[in-house]
C-alpha atoms as a PDB file:
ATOM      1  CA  UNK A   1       0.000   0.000   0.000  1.00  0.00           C
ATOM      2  CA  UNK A   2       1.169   3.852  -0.946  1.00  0.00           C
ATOM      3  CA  UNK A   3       1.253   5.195   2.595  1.00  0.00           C
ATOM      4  CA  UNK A   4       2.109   8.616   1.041  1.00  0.00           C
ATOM      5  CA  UNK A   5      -1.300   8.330  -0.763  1.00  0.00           C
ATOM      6  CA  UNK A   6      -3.171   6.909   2.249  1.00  0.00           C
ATOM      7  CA  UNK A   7      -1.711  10.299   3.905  1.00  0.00           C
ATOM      8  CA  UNK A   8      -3.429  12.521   1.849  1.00  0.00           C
ATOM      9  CA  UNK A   9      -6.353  10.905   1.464  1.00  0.00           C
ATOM     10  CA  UNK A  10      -6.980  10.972   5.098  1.00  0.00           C
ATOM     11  CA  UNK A  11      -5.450  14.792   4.731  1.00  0.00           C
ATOM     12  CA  UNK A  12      -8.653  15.595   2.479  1.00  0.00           C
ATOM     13  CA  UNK A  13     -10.928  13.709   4.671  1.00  0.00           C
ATOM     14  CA  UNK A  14     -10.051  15.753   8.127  1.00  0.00           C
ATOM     15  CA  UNK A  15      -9.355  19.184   6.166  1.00  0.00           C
ATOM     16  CA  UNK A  16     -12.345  18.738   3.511  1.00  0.00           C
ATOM     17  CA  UNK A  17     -12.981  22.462   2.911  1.00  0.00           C
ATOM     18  CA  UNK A  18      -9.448  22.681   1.481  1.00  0.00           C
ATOM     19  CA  UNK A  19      -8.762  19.338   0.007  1.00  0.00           C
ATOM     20  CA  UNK A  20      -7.889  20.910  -3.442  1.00  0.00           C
ATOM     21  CA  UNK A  21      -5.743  23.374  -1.824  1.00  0.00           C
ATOM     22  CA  UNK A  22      -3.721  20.256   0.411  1.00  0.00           C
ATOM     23  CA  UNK A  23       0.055  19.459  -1.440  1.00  0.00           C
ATOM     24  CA  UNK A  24       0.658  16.001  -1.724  1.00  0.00           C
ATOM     25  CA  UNK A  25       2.975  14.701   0.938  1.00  0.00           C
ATOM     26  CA  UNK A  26       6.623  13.708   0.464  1.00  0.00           C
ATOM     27  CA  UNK A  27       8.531  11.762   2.888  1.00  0.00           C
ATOM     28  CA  UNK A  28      10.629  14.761   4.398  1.00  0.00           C
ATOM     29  CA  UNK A  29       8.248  18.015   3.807  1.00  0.00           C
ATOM     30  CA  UNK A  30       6.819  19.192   7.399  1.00  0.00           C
ATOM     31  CA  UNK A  31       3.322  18.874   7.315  1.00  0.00           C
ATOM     32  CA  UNK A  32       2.713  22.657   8.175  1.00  0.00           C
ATOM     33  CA  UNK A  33       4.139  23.227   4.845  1.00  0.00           C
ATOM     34  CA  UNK A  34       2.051  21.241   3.002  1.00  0.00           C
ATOM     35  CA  UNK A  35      -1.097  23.281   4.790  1.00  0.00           C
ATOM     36  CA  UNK A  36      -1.366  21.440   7.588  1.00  0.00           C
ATOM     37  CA  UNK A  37      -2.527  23.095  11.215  1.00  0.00           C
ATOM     38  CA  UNK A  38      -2.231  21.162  14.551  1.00  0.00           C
ATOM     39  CA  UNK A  39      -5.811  20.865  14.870  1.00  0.00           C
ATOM     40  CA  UNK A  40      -5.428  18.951  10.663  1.00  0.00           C
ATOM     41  CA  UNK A  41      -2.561  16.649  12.330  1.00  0.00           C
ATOM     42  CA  UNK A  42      -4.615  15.580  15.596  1.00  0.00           C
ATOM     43  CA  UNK A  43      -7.325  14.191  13.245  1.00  0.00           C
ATOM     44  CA  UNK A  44      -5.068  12.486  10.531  1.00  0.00           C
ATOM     45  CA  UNK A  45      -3.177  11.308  13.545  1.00  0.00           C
ATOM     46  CA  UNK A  46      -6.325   9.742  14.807  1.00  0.00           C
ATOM     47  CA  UNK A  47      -7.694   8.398  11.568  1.00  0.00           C
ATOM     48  CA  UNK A  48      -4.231   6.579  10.955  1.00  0.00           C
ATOM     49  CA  UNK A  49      -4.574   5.096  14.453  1.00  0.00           C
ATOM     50  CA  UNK A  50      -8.002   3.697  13.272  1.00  0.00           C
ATOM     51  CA  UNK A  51      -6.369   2.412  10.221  1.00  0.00           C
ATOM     52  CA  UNK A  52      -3.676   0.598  11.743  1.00  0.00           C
ATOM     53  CA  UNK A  53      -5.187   0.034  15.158  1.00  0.00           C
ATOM     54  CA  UNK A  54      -3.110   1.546  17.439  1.00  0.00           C
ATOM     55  CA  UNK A  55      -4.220   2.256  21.085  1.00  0.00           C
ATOM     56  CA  UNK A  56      -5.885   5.650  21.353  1.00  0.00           C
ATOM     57  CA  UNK A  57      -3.476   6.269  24.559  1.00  0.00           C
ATOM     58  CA  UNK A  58      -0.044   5.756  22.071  1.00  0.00           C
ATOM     59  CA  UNK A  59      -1.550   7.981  19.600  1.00  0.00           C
ATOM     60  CA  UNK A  60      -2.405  10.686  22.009  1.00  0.00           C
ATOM     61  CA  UNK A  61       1.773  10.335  22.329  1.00  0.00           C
ATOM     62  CA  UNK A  62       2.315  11.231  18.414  1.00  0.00           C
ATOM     63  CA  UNK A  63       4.493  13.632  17.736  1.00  0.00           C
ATOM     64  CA  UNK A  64       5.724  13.895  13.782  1.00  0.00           C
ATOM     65  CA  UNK A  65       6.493  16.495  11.549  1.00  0.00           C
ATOM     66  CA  UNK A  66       6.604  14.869   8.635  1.00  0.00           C
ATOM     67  CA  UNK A  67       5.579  11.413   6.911  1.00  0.00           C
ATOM     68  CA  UNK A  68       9.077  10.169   7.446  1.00  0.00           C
ATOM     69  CA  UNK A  69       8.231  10.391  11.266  1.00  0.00           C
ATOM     70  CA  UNK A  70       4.647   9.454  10.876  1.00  0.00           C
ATOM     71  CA  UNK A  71       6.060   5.961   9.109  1.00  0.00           C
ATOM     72  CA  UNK A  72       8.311   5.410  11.611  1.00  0.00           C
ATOM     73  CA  UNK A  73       5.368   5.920  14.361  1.00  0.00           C
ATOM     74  CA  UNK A  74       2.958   3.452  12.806  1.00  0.00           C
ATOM     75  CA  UNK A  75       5.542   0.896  12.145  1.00  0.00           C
ATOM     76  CA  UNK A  76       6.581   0.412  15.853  1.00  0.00           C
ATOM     77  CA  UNK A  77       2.725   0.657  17.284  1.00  0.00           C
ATOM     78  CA  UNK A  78       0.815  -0.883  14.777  1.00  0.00           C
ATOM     79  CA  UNK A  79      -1.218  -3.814  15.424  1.00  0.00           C
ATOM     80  CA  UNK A  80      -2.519  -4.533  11.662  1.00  0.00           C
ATOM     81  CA  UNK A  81      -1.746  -3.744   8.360  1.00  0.00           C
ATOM     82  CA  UNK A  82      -4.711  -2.503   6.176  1.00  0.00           C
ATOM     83  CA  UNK A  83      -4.825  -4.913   3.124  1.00  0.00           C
ATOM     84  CA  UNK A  84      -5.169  -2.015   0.576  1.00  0.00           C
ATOM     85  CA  UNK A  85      -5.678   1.438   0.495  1.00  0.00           C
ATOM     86  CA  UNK A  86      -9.328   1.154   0.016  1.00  0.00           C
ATOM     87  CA  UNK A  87      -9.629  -0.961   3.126  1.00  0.00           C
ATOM     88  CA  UNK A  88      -7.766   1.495   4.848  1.00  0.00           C
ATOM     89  CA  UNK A  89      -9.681   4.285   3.612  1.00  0.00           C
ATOM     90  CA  UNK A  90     -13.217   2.324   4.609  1.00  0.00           C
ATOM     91  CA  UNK A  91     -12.312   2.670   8.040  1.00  0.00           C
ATOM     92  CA  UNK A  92     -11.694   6.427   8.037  1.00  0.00           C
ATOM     93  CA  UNK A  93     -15.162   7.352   5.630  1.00  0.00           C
END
């Protein structure tokens, strides 16, 4: 699965008024530069702890500035891997 792409489709799902406006992500790019606030990154924080079923108390611990870190974050907590994107996606829509 294209995590960049799961990124920001979960981008355009918590910032919907602007999802033509949202960059898509690279790996090193901080989020805030791609039009990302802190309230934007709380919610795709959450939604990729739905996807990949991490604990709502380790998410609340998240603290990435860019996909590179965000990777790195879901690949030590996960406890599943989403078998495509569009599974991934049903659990966020």
């Amino acid at each position: 699965m294209d995590f960049l792409q799961l990124v920001h489709e979960i981008g355009k799902v918590a910032k919907p008024m602007h999802q033509d406006t949202l960059e898509h992500p690279d790996w090193d790019t901080p989020f805030n530069e791609l039009g990302y606030d802190s309230l934007d990154l709380l919610l795709v924080g959450l939604y990729i702890c739905d996807v990949y079923v991490i604990p709502e108390e380790v998410g609340k611990t998240m603290q990435v500035k860019n996909c590179t870190d965000l990777k790195a974050f879901v690949d030590q907590h996960k406890t599943i891997e989403p078998e495509s994107l569009e599974a991934a996606l049903a659990k966020v829509v």
